[in-house]
PDB file of N, CA and C in Angstrom:
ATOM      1  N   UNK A   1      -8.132  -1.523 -18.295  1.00  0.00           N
ATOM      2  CA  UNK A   1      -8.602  -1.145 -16.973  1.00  0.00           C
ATOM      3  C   UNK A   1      -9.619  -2.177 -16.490  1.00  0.00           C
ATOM      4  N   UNK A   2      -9.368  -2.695 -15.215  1.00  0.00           N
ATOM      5  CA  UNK A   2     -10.334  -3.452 -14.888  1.00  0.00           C
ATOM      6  C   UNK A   2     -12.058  -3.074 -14.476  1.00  0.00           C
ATOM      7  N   UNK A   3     -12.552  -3.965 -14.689  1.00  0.00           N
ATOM      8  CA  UNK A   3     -14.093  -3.397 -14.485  1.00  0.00           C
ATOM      9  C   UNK A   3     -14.136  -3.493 -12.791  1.00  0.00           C
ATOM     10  N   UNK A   4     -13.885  -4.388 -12.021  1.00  0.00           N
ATOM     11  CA  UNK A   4     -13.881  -4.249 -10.796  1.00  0.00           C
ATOM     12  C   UNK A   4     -12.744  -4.702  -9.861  1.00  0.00           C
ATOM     13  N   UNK A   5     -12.339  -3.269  -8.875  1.00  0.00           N
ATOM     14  CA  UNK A   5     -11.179  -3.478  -8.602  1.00  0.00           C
ATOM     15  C   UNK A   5     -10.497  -3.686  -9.143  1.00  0.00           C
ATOM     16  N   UNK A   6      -9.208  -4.656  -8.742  1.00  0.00           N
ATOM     17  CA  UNK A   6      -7.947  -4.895  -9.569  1.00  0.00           C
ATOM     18  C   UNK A   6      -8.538  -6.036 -10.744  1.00  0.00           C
ATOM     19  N   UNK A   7      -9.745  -5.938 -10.521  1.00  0.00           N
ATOM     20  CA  UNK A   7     -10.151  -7.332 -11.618  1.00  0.00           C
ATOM     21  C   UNK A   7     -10.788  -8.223 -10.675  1.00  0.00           C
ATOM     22  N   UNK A   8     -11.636  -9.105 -11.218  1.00  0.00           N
ATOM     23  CA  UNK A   8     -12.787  -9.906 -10.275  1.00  0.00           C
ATOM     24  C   UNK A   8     -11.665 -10.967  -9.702  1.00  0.00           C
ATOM     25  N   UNK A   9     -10.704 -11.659 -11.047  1.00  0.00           N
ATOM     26  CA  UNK A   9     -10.741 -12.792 -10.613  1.00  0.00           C
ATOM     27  C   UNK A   9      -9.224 -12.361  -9.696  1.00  0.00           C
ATOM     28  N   UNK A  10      -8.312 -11.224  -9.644  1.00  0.00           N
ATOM     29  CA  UNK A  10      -7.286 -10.765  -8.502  1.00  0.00           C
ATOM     30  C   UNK A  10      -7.829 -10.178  -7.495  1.00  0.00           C
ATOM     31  N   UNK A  11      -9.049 -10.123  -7.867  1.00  0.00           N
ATOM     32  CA  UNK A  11      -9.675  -9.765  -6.078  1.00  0.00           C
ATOM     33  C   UNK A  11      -9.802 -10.865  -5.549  1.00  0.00           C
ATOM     34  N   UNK A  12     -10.722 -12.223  -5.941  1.00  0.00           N
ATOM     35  CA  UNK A  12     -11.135 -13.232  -5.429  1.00  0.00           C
ATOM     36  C   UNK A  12      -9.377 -13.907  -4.878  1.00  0.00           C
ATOM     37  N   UNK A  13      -8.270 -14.122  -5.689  1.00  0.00           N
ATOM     38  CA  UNK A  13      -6.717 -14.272  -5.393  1.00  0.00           C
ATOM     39  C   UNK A  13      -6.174 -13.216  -3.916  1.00  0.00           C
ATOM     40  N   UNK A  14      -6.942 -11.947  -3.852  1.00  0.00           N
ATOM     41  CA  UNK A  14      -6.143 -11.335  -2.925  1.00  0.00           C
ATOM     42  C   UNK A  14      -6.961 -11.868  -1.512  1.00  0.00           C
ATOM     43  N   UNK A  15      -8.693 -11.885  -1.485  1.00  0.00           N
ATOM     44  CA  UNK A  15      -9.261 -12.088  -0.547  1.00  0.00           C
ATOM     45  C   UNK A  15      -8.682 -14.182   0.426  1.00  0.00           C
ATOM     46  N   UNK A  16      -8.742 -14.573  -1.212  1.00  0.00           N
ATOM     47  CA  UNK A  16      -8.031 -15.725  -0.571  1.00  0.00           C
ATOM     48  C   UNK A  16      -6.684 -15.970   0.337  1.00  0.00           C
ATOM     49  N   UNK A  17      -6.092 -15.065  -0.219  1.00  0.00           N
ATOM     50  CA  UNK A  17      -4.818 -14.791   0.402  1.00  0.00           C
ATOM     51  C   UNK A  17      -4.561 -14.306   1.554  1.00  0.00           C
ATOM     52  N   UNK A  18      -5.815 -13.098   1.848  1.00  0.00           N
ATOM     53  CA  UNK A  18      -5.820 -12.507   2.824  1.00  0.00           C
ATOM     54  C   UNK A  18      -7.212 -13.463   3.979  1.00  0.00           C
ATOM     55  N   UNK A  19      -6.926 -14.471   3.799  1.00  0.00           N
ATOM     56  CA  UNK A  19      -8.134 -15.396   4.591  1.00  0.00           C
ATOM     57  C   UNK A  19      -9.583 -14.942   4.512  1.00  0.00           C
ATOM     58  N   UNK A  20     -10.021 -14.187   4.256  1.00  0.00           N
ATOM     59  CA  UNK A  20     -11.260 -13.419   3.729  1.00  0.00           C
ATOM     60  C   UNK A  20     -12.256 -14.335   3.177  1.00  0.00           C
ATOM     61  N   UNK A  21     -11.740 -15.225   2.382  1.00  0.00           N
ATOM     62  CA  UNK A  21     -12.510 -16.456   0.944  1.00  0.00           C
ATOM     63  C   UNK A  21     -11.569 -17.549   1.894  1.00  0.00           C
ATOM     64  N   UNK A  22     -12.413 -18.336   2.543  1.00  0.00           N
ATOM     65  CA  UNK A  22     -11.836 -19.821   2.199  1.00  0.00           C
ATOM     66  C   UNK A  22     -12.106 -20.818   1.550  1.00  0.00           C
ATOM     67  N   UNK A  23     -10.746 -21.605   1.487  1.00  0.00           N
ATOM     68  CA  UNK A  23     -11.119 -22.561   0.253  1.00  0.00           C
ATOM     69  C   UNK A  23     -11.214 -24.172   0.444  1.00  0.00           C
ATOM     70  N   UNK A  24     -12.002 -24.876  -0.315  1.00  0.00           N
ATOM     71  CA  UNK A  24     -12.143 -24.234  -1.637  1.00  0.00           C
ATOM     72  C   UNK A  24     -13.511 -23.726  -1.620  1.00  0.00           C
ATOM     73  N   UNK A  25     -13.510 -22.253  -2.603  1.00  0.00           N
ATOM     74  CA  UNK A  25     -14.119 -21.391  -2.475  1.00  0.00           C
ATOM     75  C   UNK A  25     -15.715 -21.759  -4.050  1.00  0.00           C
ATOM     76  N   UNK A  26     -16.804 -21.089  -3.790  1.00  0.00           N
ATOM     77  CA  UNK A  26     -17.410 -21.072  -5.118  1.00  0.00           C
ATOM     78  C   UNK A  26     -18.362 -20.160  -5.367  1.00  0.00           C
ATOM     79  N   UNK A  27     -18.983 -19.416  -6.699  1.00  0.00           N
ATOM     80  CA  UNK A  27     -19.543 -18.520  -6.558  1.00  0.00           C
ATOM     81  C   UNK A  27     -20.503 -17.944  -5.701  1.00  0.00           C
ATOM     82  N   UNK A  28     -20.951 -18.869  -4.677  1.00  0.00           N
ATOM     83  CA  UNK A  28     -21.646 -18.279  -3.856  1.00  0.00           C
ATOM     84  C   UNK A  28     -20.549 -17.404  -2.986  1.00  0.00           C
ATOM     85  N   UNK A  29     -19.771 -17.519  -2.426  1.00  0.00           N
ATOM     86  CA  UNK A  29     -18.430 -17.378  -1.739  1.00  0.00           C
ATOM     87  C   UNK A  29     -17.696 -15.727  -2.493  1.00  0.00           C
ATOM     88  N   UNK A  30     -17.806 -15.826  -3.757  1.00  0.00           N
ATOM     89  CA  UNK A  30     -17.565 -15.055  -4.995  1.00  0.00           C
ATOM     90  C   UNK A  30     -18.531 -13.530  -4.208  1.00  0.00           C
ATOM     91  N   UNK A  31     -19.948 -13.873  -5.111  1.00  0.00           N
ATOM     92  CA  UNK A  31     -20.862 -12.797  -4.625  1.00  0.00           C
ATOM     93  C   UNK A  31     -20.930 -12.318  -3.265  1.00  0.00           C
ATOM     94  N   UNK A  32     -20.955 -12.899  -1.894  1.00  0.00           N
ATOM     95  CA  UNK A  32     -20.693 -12.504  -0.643  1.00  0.00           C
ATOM     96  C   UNK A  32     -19.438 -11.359  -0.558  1.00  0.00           C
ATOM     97  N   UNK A  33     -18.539 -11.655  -1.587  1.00  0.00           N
ATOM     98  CA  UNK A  33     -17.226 -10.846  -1.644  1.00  0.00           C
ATOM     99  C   UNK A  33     -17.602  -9.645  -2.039  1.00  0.00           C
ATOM    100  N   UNK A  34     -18.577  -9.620  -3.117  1.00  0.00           N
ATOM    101  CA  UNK A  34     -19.355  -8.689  -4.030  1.00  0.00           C
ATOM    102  C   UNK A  34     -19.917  -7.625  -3.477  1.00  0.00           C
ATOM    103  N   UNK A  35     -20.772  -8.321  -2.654  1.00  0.00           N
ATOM    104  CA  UNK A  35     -21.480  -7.499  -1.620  1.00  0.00           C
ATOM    105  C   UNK A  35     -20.904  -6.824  -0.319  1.00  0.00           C
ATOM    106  N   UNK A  36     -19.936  -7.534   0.033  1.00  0.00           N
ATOM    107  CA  UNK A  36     -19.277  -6.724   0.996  1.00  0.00           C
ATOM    108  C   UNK A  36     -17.991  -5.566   0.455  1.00  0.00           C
ATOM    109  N   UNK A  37     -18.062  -5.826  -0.989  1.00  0.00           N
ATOM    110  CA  UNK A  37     -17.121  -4.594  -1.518  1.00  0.00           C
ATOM    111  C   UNK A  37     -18.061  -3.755  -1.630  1.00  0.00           C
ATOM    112  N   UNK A  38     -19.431  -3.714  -2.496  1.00  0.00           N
ATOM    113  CA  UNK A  38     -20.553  -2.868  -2.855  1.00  0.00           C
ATOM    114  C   UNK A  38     -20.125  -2.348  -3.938  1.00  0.00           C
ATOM    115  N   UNK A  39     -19.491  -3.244  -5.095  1.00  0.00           N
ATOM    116  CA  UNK A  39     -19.454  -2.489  -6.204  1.00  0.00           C
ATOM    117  C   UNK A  39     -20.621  -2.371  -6.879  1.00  0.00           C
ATOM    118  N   UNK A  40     -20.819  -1.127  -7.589  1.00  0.00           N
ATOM    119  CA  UNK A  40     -22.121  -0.861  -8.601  1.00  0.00           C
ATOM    120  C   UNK A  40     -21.747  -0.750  -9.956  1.00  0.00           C
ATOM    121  N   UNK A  41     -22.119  -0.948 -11.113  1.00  0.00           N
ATOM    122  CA  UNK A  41     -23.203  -2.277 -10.746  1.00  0.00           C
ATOM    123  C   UNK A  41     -22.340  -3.101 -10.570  1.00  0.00           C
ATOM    124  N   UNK A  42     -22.807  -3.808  -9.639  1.00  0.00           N
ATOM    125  CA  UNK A  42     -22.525  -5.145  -9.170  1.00  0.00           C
ATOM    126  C   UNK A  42     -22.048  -6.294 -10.834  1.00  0.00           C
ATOM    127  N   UNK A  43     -21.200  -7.268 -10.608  1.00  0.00           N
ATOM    128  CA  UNK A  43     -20.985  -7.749 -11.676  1.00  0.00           C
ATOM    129  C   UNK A  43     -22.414  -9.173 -11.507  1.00  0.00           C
ATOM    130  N   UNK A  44     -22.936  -9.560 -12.422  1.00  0.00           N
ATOM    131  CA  UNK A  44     -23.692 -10.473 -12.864  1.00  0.00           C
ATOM    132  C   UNK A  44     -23.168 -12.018 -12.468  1.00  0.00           C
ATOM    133  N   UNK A  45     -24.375 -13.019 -12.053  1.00  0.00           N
ATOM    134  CA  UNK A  45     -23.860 -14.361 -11.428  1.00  0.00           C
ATOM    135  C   UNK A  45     -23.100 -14.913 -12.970  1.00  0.00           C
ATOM    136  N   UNK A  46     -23.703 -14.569 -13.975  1.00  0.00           N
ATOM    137  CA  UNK A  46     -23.094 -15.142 -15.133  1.00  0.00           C
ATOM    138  C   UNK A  46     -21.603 -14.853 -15.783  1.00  0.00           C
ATOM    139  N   UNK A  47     -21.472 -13.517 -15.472  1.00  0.00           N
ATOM    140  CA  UNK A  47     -19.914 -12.927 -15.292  1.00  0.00           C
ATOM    141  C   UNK A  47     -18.552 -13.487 -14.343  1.00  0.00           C
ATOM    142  N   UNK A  48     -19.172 -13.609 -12.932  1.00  0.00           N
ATOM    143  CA  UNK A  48     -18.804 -14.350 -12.207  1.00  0.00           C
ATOM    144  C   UNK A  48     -18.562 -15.448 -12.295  1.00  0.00           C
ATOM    145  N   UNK A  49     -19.837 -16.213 -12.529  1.00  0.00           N
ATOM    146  CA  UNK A  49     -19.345 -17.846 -13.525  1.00  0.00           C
ATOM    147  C   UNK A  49     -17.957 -18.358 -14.549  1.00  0.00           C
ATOM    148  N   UNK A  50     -18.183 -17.213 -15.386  1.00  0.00           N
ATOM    149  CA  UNK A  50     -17.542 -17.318 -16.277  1.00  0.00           C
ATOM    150  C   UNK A  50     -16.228 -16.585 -15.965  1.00  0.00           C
ATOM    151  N   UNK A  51     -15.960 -15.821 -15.212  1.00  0.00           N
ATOM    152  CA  UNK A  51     -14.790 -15.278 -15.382  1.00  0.00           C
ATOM    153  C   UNK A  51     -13.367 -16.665 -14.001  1.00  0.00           C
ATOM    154  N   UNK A  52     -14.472 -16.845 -13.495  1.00  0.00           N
ATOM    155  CA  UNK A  52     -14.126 -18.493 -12.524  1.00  0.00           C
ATOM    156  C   UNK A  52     -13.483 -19.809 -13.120  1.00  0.00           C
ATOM    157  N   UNK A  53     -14.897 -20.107 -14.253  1.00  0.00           N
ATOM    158  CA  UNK A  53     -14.868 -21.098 -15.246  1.00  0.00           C
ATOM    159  C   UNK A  53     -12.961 -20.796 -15.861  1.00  0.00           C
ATOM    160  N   UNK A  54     -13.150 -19.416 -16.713  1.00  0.00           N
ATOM    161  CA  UNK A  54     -11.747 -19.207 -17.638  1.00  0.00           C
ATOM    162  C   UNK A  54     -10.696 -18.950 -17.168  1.00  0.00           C
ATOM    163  N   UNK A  55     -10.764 -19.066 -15.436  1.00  0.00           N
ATOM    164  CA  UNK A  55      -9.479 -18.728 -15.310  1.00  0.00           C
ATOM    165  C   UNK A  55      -9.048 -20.357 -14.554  1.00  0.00           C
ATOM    166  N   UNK A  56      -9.710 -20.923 -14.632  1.00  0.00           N
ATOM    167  CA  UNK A  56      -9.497 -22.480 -13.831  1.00  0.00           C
ATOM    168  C   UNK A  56      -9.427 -23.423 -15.347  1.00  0.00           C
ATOM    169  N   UNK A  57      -9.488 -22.692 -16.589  1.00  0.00           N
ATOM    170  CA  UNK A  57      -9.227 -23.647 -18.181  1.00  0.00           C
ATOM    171  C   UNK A  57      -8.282 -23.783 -18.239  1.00  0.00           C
ATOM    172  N   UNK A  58      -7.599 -24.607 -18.870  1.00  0.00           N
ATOM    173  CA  UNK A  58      -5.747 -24.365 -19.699  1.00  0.00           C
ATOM    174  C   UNK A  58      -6.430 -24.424 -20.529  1.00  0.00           C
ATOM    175  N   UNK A  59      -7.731 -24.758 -21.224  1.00  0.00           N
ATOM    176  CA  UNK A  59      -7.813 -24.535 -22.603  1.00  0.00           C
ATOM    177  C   UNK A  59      -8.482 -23.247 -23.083  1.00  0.00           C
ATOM    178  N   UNK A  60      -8.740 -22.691 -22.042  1.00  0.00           N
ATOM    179  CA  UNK A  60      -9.169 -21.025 -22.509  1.00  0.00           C
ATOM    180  C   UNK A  60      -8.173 -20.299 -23.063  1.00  0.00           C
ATOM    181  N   UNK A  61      -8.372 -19.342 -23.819  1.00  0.00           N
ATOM    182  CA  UNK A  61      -7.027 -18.261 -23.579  1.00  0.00           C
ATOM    183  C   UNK A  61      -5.962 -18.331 -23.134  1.00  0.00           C
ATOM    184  N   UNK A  62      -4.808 -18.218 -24.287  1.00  0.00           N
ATOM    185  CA  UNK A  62      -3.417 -18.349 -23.720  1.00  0.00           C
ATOM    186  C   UNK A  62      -3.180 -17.040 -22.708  1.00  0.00           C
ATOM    187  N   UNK A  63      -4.119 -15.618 -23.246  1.00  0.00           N
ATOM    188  CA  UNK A  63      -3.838 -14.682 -22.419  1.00  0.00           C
ATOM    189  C   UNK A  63      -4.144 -14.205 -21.303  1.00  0.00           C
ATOM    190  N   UNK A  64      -5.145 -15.886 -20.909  1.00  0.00           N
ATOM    191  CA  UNK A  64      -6.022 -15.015 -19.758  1.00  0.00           C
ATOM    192  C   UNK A  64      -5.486 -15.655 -18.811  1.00  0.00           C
ATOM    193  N   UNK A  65      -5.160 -15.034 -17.272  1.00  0.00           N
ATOM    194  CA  UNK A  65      -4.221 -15.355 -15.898  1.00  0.00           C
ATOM    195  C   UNK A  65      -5.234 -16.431 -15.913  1.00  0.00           C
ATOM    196  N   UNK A  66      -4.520 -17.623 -15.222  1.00  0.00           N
ATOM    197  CA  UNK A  66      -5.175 -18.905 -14.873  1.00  0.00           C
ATOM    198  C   UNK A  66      -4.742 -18.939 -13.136  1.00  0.00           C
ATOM    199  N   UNK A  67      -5.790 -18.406 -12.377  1.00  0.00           N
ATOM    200  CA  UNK A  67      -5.535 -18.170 -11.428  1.00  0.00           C
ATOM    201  C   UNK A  67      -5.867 -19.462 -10.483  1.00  0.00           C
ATOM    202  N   UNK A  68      -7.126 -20.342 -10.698  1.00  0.00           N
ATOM    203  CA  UNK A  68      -7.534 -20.937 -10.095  1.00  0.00           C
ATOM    204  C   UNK A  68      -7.617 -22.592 -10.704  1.00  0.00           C
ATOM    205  N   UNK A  69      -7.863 -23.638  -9.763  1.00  0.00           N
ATOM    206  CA  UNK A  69      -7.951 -24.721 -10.315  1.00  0.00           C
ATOM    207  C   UNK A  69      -9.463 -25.502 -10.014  1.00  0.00           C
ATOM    208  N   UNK A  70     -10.222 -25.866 -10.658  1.00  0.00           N
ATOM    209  CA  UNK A  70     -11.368 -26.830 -10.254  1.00  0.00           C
ATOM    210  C   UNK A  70     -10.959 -27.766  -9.661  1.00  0.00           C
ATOM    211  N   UNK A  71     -11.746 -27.861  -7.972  1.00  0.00           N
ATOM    212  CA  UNK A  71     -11.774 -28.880  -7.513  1.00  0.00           C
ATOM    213  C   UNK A  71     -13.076 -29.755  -7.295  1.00  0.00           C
ATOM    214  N   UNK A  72     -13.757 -29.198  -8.391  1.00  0.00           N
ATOM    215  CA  UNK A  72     -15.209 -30.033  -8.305  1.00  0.00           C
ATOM    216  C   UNK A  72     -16.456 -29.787  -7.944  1.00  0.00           C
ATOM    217  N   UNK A  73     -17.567 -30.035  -8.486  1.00  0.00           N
ATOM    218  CA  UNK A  73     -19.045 -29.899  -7.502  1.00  0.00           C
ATOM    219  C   UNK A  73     -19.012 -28.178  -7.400  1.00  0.00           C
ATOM    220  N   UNK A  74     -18.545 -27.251  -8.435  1.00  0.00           N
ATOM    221  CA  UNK A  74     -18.545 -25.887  -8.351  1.00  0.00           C
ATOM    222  C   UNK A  74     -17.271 -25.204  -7.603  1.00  0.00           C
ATOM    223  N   UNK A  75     -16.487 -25.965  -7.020  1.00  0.00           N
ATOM    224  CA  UNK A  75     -15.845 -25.082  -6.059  1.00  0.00           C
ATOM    225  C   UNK A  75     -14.091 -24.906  -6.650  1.00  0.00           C
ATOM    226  N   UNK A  76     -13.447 -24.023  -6.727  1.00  0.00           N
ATOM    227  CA  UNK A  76     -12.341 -23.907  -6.854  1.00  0.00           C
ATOM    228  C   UNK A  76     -11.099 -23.659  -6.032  1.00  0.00           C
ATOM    229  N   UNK A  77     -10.248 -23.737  -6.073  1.00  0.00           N
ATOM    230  CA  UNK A  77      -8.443 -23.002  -4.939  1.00  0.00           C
ATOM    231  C   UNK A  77      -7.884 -22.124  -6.068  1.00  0.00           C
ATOM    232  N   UNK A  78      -6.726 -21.080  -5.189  1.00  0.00           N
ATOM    233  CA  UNK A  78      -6.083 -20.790  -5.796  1.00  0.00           C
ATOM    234  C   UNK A  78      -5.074 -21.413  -6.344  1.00  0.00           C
ATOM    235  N   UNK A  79      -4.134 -21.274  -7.737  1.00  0.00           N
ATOM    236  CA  UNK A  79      -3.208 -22.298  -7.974  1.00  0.00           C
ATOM    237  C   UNK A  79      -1.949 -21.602  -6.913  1.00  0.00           C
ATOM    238  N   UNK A  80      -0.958 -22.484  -7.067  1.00  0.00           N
ATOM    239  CA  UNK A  80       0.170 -22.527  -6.005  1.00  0.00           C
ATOM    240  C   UNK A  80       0.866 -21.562  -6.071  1.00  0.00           C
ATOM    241  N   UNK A  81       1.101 -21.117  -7.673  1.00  0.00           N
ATOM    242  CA  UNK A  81       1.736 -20.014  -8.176  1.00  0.00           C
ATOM    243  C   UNK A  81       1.305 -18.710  -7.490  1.00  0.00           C
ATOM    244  N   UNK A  82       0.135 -18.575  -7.084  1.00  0.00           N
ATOM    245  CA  UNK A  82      -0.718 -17.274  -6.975  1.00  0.00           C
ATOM    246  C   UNK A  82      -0.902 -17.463  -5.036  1.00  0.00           C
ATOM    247  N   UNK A  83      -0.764 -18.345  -4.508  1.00  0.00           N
ATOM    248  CA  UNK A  83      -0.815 -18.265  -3.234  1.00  0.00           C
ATOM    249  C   UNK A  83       0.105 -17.483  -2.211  1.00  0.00           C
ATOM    250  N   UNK A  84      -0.327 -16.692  -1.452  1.00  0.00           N
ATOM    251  CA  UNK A  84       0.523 -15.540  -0.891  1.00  0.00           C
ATOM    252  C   UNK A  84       1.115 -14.394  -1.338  1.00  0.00           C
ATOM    253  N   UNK A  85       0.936 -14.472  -2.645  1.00  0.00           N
ATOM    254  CA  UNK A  85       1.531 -13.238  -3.896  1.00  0.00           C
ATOM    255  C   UNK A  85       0.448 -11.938  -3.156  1.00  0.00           C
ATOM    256  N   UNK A  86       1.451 -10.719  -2.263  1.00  0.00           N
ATOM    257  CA  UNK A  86       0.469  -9.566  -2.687  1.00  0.00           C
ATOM    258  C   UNK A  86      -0.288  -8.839  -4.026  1.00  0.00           C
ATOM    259  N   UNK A  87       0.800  -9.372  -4.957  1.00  0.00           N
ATOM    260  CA  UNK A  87       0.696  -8.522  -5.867  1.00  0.00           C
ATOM    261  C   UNK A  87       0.282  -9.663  -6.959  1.00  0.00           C
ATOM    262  N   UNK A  88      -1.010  -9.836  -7.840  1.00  0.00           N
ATOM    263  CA  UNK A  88      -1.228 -10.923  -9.005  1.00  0.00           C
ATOM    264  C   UNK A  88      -0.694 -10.192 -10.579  1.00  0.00           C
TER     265      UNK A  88
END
């Protein structure tokens, strides 16, 4: 079960999708999302970091969705695979 919403990093995939997050997007961009959902508790800048960081690795986790790609200086896109998908 996800801790927030469908999961931090298929929310940040749906808001992109739905023009909401533009890109390329970065945790500041992230938390604004945060706050306008009002989840409690709120997830942590370090959670956020990291859940950003592992999904933009190929060397993280074979199991974890690699949703996003680093494009540098903090900021990430969605990968191509995941663009326009209602459903992640």
């Amino acid at each position: 079960m996800a801790k927030f919403g469908i999961g931090l990093n298929r929310e940040v995939v749906a808001e992109v999708n739905a023009g909401k997050i533009k890109e390329p997007f970065s945790v500041a961009d992230v938390k604004k999302m945060i706050q306008r959902k009002a989840w409690k508790p709120a997830p942590s800048e370090k959670y956020v970091n990291s859940c950003l960081a592992d999904a933009a690795s190929n060397s993280h986790s074979h199991t974890y969705g690699k949703y996003f790609e680093s494009v540098g200086e903090g900021k990430y896109r969605v990968r191509r695979a995941y663009k326009g998908n209602k459903r992640q």
